[in-house]
PDB file of N, CA and C in Angstrom:
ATOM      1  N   UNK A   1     -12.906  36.436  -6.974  1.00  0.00           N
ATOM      2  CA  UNK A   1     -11.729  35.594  -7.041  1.00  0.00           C
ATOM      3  C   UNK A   1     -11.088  35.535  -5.664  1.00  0.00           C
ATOM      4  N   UNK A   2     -10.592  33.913  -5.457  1.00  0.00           N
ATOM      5  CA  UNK A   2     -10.077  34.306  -4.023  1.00  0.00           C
ATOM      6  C   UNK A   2      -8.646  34.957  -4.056  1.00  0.00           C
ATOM      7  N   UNK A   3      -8.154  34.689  -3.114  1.00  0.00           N
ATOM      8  CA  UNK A   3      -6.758  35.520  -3.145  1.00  0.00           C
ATOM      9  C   UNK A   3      -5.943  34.716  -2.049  1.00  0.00           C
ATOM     10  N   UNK A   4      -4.772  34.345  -2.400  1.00  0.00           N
ATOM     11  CA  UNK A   4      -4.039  33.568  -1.276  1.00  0.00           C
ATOM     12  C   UNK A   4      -2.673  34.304  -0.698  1.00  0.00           C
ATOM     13  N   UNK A   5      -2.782  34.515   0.831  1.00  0.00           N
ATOM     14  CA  UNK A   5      -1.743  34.941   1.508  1.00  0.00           C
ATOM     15  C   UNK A   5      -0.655  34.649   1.148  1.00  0.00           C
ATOM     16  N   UNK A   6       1.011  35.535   1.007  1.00  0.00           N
ATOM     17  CA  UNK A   6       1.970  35.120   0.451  1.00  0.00           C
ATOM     18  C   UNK A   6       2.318  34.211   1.339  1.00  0.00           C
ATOM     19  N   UNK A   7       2.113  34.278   2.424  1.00  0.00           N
ATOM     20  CA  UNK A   7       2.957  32.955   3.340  1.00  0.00           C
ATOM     21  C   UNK A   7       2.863  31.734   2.780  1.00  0.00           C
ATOM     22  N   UNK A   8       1.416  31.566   2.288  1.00  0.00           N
ATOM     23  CA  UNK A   8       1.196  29.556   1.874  1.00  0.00           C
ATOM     24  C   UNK A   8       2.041  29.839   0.593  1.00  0.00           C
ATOM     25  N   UNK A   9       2.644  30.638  -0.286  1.00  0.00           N
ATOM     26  CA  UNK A   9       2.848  30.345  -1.762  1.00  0.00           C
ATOM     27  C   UNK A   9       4.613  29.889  -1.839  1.00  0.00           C
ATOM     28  N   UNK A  10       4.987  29.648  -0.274  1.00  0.00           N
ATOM     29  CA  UNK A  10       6.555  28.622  -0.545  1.00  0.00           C
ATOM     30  C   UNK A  10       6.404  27.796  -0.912  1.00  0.00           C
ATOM     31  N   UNK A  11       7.707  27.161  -1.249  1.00  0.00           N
ATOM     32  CA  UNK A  11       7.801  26.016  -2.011  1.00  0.00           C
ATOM     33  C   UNK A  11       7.621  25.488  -3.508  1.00  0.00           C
ATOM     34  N   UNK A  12       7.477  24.869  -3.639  1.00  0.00           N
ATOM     35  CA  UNK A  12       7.198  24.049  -5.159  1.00  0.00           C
ATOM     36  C   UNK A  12       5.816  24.706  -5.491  1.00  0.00           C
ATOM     37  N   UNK A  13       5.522  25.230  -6.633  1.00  0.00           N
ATOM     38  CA  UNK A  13       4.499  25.739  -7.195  1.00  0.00           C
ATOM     39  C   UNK A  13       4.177  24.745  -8.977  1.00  0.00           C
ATOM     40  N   UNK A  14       2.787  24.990  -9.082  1.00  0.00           N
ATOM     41  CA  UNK A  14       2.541  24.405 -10.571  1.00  0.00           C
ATOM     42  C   UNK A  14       2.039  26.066 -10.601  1.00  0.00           C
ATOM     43  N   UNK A  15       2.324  26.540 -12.410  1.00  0.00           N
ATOM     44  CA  UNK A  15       1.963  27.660 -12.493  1.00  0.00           C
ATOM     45  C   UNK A  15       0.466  27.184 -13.547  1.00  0.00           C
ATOM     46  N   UNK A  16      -0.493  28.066 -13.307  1.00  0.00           N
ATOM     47  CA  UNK A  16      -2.118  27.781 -14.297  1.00  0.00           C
ATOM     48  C   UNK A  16      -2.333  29.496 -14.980  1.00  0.00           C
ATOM     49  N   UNK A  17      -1.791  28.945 -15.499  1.00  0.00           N
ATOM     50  CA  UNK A  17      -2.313  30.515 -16.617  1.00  0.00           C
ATOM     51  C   UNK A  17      -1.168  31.711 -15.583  1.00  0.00           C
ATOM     52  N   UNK A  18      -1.506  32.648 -15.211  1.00  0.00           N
ATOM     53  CA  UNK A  18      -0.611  33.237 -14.113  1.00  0.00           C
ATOM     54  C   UNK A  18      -0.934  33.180 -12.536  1.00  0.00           C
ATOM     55  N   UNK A  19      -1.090  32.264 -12.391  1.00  0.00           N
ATOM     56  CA  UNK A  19      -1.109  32.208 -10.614  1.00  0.00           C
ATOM     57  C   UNK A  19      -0.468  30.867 -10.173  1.00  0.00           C
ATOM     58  N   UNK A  20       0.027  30.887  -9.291  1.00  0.00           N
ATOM     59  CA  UNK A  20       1.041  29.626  -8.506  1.00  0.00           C
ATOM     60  C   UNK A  20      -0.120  28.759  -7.426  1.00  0.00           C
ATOM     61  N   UNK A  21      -0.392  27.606  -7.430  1.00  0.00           N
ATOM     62  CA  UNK A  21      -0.457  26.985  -6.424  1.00  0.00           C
ATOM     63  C   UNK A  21       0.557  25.825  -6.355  1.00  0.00           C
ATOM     64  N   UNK A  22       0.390  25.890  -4.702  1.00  0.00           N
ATOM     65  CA  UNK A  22       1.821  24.984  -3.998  1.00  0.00           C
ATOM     66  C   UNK A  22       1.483  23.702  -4.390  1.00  0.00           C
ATOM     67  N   UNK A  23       2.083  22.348  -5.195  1.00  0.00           N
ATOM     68  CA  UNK A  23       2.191  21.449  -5.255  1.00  0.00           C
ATOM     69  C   UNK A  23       2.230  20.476  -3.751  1.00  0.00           C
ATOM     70  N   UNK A  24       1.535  19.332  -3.599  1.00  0.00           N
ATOM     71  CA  UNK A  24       1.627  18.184  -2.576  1.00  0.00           C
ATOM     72  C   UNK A  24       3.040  17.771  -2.957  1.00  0.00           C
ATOM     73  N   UNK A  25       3.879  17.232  -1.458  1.00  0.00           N
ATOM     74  CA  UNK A  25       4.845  16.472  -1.548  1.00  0.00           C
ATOM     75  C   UNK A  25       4.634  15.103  -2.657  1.00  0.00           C
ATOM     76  N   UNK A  26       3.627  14.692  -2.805  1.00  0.00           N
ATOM     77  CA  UNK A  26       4.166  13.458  -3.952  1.00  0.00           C
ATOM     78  C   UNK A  26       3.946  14.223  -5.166  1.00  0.00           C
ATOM     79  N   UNK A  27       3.205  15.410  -5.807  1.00  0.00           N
ATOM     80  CA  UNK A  27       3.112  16.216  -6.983  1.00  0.00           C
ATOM     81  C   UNK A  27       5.068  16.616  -7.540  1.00  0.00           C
ATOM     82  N   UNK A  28       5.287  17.128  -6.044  1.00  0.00           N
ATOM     83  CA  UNK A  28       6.634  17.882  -6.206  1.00  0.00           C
ATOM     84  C   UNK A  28       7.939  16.778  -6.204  1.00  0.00           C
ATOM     85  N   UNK A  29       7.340  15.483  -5.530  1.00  0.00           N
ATOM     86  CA  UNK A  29       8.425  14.396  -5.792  1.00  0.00           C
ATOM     87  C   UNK A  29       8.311  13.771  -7.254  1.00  0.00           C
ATOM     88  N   UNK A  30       7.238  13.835  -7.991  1.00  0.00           N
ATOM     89  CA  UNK A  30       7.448  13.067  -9.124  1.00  0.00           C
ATOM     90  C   UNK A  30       7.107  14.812 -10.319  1.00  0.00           C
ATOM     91  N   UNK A  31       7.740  15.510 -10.268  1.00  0.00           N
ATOM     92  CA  UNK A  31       7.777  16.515 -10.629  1.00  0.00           C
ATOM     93  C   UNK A  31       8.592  16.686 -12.176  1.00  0.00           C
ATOM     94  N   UNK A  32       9.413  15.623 -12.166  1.00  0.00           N
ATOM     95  CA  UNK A  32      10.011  15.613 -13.432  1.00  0.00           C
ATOM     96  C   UNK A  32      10.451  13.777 -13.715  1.00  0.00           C
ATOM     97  N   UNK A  33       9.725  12.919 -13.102  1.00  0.00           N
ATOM     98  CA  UNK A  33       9.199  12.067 -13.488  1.00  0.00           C
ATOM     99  C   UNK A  33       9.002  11.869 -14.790  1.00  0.00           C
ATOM    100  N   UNK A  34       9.160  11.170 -15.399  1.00  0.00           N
ATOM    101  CA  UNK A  34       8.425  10.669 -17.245  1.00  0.00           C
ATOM    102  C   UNK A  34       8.540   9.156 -17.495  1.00  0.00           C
ATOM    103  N   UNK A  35       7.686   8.145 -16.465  1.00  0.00           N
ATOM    104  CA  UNK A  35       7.302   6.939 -17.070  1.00  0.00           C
ATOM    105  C   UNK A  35       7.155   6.816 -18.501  1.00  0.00           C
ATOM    106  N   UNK A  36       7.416   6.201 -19.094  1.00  0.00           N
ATOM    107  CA  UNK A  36       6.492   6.072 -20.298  1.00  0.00           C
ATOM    108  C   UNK A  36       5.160   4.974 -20.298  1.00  0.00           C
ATOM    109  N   UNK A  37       4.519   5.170 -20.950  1.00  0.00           N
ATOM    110  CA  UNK A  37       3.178   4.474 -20.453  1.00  0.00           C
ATOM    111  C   UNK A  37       3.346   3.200 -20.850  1.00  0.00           C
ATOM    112  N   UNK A  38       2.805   1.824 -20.477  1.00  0.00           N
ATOM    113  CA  UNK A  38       3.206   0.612 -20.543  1.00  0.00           C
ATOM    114  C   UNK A  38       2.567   0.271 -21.630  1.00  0.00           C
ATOM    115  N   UNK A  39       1.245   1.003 -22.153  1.00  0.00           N
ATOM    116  CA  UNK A  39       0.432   0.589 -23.212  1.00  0.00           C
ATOM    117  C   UNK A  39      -0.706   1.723 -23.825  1.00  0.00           C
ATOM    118  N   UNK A  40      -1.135   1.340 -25.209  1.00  0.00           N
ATOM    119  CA  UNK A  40      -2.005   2.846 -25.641  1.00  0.00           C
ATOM    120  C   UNK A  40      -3.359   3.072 -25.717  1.00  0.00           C
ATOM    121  N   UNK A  41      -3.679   2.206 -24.902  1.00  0.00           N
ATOM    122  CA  UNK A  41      -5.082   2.074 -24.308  1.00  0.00           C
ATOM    123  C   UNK A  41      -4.852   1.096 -23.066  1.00  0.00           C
ATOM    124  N   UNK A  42      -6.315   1.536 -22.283  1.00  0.00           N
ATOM    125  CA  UNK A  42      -6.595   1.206 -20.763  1.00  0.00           C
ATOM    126  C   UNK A  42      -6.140  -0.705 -20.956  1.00  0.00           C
ATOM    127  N   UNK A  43      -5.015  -1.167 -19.706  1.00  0.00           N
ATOM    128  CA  UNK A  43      -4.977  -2.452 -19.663  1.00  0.00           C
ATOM    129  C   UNK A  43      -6.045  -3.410 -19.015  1.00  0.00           C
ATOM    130  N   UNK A  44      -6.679  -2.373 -17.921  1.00  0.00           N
ATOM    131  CA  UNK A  44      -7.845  -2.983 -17.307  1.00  0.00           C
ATOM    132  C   UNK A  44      -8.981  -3.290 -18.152  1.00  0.00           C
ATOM    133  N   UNK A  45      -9.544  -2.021 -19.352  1.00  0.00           N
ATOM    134  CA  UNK A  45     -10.684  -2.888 -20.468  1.00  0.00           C
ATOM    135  C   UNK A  45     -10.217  -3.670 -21.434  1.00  0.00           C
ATOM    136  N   UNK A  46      -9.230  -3.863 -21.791  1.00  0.00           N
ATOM    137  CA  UNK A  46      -8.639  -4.838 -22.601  1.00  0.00           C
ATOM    138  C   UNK A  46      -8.546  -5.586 -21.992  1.00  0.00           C
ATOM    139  N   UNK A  47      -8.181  -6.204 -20.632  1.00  0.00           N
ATOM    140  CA  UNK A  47      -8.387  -7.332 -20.401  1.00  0.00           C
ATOM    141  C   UNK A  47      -9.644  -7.587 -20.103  1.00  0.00           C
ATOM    142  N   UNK A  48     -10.592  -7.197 -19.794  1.00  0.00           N
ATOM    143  CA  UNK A  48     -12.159  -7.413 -20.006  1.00  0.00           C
ATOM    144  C   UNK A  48     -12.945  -7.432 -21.571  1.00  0.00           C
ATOM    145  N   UNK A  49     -11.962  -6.793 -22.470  1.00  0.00           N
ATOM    146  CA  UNK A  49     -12.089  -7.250 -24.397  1.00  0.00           C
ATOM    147  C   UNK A  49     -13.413  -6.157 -24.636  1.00  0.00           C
ATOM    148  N   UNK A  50     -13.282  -4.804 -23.203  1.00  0.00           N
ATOM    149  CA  UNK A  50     -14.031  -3.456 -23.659  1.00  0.00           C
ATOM    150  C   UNK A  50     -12.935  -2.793 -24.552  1.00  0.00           C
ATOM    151  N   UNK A  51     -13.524  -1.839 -25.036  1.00  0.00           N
ATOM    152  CA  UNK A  51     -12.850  -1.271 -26.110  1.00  0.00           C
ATOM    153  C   UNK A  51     -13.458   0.401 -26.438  1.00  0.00           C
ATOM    154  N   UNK A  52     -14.367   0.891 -25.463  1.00  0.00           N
ATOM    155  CA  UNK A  52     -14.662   1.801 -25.021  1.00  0.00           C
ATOM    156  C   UNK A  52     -14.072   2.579 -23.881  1.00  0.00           C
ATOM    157  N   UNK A  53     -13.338   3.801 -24.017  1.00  0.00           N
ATOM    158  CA  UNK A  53     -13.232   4.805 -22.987  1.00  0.00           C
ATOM    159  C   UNK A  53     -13.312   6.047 -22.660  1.00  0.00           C
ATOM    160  N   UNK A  54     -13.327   7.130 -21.632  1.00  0.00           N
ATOM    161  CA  UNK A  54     -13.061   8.224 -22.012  1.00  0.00           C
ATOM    162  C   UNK A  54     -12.104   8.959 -22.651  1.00  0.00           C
ATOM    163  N   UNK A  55     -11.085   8.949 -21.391  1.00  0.00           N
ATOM    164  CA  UNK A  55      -9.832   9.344 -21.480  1.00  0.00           C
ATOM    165  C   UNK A  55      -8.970   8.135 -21.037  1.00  0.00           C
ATOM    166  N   UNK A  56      -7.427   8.462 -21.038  1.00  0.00           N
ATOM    167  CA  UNK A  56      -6.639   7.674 -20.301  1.00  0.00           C
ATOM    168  C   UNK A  56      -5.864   8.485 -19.645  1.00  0.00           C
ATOM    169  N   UNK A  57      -5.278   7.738 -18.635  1.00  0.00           N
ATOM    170  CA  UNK A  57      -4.018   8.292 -17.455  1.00  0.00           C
ATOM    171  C   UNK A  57      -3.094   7.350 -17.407  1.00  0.00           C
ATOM    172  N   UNK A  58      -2.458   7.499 -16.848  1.00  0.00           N
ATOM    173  CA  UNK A  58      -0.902   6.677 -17.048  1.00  0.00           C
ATOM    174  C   UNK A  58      -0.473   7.188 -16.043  1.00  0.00           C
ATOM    175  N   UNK A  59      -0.074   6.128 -14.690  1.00  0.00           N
ATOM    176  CA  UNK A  59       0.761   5.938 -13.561  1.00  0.00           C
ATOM    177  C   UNK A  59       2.229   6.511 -13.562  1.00  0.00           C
ATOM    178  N   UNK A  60       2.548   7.463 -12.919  1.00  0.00           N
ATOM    179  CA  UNK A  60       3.998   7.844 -12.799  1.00  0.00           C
ATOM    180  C   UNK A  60       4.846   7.375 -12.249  1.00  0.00           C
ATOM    181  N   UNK A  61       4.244   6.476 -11.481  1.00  0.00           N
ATOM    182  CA  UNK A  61       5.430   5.351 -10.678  1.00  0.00           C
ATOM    183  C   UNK A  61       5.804   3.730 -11.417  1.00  0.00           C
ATOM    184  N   UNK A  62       4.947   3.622 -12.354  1.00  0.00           N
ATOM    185  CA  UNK A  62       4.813   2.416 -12.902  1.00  0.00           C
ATOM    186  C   UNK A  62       4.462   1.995 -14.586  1.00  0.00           C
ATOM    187  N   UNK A  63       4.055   3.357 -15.040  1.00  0.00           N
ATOM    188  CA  UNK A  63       3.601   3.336 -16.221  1.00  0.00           C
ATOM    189  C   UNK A  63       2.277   2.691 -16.915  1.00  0.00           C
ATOM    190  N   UNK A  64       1.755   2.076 -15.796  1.00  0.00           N
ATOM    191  CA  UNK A  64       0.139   1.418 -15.620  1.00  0.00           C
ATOM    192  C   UNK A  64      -1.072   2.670 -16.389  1.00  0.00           C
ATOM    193  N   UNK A  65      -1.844   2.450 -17.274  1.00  0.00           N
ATOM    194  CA  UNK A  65      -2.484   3.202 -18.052  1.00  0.00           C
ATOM    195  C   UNK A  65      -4.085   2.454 -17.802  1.00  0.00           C
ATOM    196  N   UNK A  66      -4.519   3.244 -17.830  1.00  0.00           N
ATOM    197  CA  UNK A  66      -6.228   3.383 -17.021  1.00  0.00           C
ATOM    198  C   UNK A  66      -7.292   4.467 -17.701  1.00  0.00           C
ATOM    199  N   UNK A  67      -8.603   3.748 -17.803  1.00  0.00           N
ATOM    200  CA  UNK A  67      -9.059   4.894 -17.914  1.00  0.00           C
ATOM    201  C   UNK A  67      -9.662   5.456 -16.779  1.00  0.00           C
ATOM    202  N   UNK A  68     -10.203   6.882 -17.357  1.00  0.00           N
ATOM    203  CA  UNK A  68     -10.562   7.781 -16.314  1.00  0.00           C
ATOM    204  C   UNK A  68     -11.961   7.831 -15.835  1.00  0.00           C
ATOM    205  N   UNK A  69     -11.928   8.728 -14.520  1.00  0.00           N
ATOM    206  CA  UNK A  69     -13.479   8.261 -13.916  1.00  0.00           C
ATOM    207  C   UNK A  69     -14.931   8.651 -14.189  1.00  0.00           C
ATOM    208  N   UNK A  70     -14.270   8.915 -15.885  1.00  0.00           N
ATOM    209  CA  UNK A  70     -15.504   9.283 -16.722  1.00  0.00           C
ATOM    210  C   UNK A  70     -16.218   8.066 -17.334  1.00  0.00           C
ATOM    211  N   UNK A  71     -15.153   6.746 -17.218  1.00  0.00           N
ATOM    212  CA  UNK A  71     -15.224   5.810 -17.833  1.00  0.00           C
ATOM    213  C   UNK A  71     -16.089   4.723 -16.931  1.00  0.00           C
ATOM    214  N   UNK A  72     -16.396   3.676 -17.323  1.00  0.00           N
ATOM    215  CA  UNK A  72     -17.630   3.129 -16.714  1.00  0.00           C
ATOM    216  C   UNK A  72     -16.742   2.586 -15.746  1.00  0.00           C
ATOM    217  N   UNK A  73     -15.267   2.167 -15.932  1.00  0.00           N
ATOM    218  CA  UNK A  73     -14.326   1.049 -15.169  1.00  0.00           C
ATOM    219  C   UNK A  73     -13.453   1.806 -14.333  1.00  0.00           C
ATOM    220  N   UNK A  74     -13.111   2.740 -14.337  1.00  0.00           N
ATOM    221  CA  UNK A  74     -12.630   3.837 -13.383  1.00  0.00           C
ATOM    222  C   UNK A  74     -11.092   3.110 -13.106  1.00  0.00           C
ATOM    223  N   UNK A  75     -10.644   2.388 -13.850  1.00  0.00           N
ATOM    224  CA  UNK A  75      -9.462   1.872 -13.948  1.00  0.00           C
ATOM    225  C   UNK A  75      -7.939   2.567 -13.452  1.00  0.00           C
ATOM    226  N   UNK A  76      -7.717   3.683 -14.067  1.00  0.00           N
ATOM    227  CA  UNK A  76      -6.611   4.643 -13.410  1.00  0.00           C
ATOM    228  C   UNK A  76      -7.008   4.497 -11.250  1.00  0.00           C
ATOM    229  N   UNK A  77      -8.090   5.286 -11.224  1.00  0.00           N
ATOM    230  CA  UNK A  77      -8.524   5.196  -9.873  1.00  0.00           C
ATOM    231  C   UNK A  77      -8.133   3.643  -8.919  1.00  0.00           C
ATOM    232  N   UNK A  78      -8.549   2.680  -9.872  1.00  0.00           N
ATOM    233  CA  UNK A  78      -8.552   1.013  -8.991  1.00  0.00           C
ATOM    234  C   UNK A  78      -7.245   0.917  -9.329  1.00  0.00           C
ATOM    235  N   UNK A  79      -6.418   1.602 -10.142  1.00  0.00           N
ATOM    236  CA  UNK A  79      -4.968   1.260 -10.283  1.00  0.00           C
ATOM    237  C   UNK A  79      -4.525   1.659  -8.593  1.00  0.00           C
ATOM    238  N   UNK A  80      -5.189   3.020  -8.833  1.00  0.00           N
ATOM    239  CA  UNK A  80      -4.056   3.661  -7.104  1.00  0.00           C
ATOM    240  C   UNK A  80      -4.627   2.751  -5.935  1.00  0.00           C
ATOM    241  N   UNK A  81      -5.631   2.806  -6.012  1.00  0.00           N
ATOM    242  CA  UNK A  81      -6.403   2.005  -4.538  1.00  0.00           C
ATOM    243  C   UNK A  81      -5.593   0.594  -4.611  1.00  0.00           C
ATOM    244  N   UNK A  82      -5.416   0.067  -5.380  1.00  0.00           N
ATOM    245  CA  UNK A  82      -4.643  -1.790  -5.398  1.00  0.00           C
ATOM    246  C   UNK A  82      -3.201  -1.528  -5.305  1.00  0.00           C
ATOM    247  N   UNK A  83      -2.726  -0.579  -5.760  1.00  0.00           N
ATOM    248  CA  UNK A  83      -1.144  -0.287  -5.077  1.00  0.00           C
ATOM    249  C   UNK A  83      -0.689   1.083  -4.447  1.00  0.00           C
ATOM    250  N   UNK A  84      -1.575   2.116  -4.083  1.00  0.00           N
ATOM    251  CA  UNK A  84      -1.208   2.979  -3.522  1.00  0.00           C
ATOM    252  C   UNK A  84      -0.200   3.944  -4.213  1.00  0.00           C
ATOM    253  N   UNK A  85       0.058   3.731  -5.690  1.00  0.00           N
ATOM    254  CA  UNK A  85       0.761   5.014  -6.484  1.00  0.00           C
ATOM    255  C   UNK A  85       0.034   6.029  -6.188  1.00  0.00           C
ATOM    256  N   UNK A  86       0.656   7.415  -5.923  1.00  0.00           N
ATOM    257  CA  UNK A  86      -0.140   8.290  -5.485  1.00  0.00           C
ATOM    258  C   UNK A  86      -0.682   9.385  -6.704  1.00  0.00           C
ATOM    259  N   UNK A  87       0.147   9.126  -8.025  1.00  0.00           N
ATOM    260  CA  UNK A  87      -0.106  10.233  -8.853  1.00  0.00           C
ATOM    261  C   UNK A  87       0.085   9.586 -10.136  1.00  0.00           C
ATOM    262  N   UNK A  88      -0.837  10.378 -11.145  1.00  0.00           N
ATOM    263  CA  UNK A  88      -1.538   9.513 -12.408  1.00  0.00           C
ATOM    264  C   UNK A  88      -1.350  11.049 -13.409  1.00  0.00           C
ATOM    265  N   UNK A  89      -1.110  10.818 -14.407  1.00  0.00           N
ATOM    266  CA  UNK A  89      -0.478  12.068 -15.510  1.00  0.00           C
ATOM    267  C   UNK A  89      -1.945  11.378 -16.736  1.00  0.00           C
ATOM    268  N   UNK A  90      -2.299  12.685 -17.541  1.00  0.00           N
ATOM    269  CA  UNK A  90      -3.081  12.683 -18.185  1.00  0.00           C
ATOM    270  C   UNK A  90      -2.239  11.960 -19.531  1.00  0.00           C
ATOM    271  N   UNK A  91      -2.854  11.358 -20.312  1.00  0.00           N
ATOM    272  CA  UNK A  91      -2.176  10.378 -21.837  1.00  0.00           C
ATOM    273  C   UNK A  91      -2.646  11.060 -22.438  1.00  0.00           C
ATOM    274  N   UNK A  92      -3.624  12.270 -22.731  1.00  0.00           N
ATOM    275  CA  UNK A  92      -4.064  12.711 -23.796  1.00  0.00           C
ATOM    276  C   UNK A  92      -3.485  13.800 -24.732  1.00  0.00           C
ATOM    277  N   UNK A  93      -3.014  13.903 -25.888  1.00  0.00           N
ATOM    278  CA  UNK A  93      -2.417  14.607 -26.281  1.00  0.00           C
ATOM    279  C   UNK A  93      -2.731  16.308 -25.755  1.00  0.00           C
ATOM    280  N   UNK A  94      -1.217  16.724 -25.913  1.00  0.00           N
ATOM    281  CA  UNK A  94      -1.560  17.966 -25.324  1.00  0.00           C
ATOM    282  C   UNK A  94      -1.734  18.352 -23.863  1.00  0.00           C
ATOM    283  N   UNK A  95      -2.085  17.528 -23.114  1.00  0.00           N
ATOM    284  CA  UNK A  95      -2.551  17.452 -21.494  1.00  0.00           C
ATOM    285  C   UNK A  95      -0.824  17.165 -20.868  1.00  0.00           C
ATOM    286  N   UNK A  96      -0.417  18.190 -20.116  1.00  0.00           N
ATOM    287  CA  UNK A  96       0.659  18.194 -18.918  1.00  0.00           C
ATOM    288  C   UNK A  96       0.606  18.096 -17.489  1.00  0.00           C
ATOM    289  N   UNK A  97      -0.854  18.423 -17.334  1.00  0.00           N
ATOM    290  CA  UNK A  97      -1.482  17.520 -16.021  1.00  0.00           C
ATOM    291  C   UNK A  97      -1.273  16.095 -15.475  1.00  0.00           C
ATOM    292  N   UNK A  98      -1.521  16.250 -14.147  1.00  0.00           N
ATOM    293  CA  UNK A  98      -1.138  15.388 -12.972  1.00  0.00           C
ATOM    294  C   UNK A  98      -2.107  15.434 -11.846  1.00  0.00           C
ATOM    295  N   UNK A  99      -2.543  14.447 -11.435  1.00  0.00           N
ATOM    296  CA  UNK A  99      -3.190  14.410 -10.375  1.00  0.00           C
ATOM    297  C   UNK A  99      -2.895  13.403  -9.591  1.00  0.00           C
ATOM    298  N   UNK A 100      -3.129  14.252  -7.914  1.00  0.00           N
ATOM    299  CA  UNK A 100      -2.235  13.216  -6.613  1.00  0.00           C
ATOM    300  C   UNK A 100      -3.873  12.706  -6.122  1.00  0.00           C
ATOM    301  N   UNK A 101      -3.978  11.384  -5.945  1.00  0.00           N
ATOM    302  CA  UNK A 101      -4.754  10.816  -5.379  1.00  0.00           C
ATOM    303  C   UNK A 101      -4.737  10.720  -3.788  1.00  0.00           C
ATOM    304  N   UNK A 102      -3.480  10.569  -3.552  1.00  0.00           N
ATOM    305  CA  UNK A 102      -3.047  10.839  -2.048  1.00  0.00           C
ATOM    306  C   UNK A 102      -3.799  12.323  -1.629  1.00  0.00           C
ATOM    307  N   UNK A 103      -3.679  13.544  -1.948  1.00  0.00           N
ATOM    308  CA  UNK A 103      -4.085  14.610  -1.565  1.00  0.00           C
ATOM    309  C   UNK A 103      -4.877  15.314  -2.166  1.00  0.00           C
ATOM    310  N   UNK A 104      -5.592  14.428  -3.094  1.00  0.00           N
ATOM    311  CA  UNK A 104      -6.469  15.072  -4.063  1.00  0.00           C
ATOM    312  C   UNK A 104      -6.502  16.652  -4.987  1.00  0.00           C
ATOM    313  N   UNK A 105      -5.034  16.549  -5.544  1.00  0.00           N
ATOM    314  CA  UNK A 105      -4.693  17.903  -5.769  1.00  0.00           C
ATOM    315  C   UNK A 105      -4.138  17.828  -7.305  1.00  0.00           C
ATOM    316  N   UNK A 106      -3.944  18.558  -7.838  1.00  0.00           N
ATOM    317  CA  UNK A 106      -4.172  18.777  -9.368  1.00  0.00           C
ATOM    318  C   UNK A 106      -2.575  19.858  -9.620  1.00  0.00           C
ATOM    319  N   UNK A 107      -1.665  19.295 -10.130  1.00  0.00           N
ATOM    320  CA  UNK A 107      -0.642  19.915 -10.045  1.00  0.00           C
ATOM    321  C   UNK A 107      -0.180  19.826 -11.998  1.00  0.00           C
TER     322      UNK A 107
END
């Protein structure tokens, strides 16, 4: 297991079972954030009249819902690349996860 120096562990932390890692500035800016999602399935395969997905994510800056890049359309992903939202929250029940596309980090 690795082990991380106390110096990096300032700041904003997400806690995972018992250990802290430091959150990215856009993780820790939309930190208590709660879009609600604009819709309850992906808007990108519905407008293509798919009806297959993995999962979904849902945009924290916008409420834009996508599926994930398990999915053939990678929709959440082409959400951030076409407007640069940096962070996408899991829709699946149970899931409190977040992920920053900007810094590729999992908060």
């Amino acid at each position: 297991m690795l082990r991380r120096s106390r110096s990096r562990d300032r700041g904003h932390t997400a806690r995972s079972g018992s250990r802290s890692t430091p959150l990215c500035e856009h993780l820790a800016a939309d930190e208590s954030a709660h879009v609600p999602p604009a819709s309850s399935r992906c808007q990108g395969c519905a407008a293509l009249g798919e009806t297959l997905w993995a999962h979904l994510r849902v945009c924290v800056t916008c409420g834009h819902v996508g599926c994930c890049d398990s999915s053939p359309h990678q929709h959440a992903t082409e959400h951030h690349r076409a407007t640069g939202h940096p962070v996408m929250r899991s829709a699946e029940p149970g899931e409190t996860w977040r992920w920053c596309y900007v810094d590729s980090c999992l908060g």
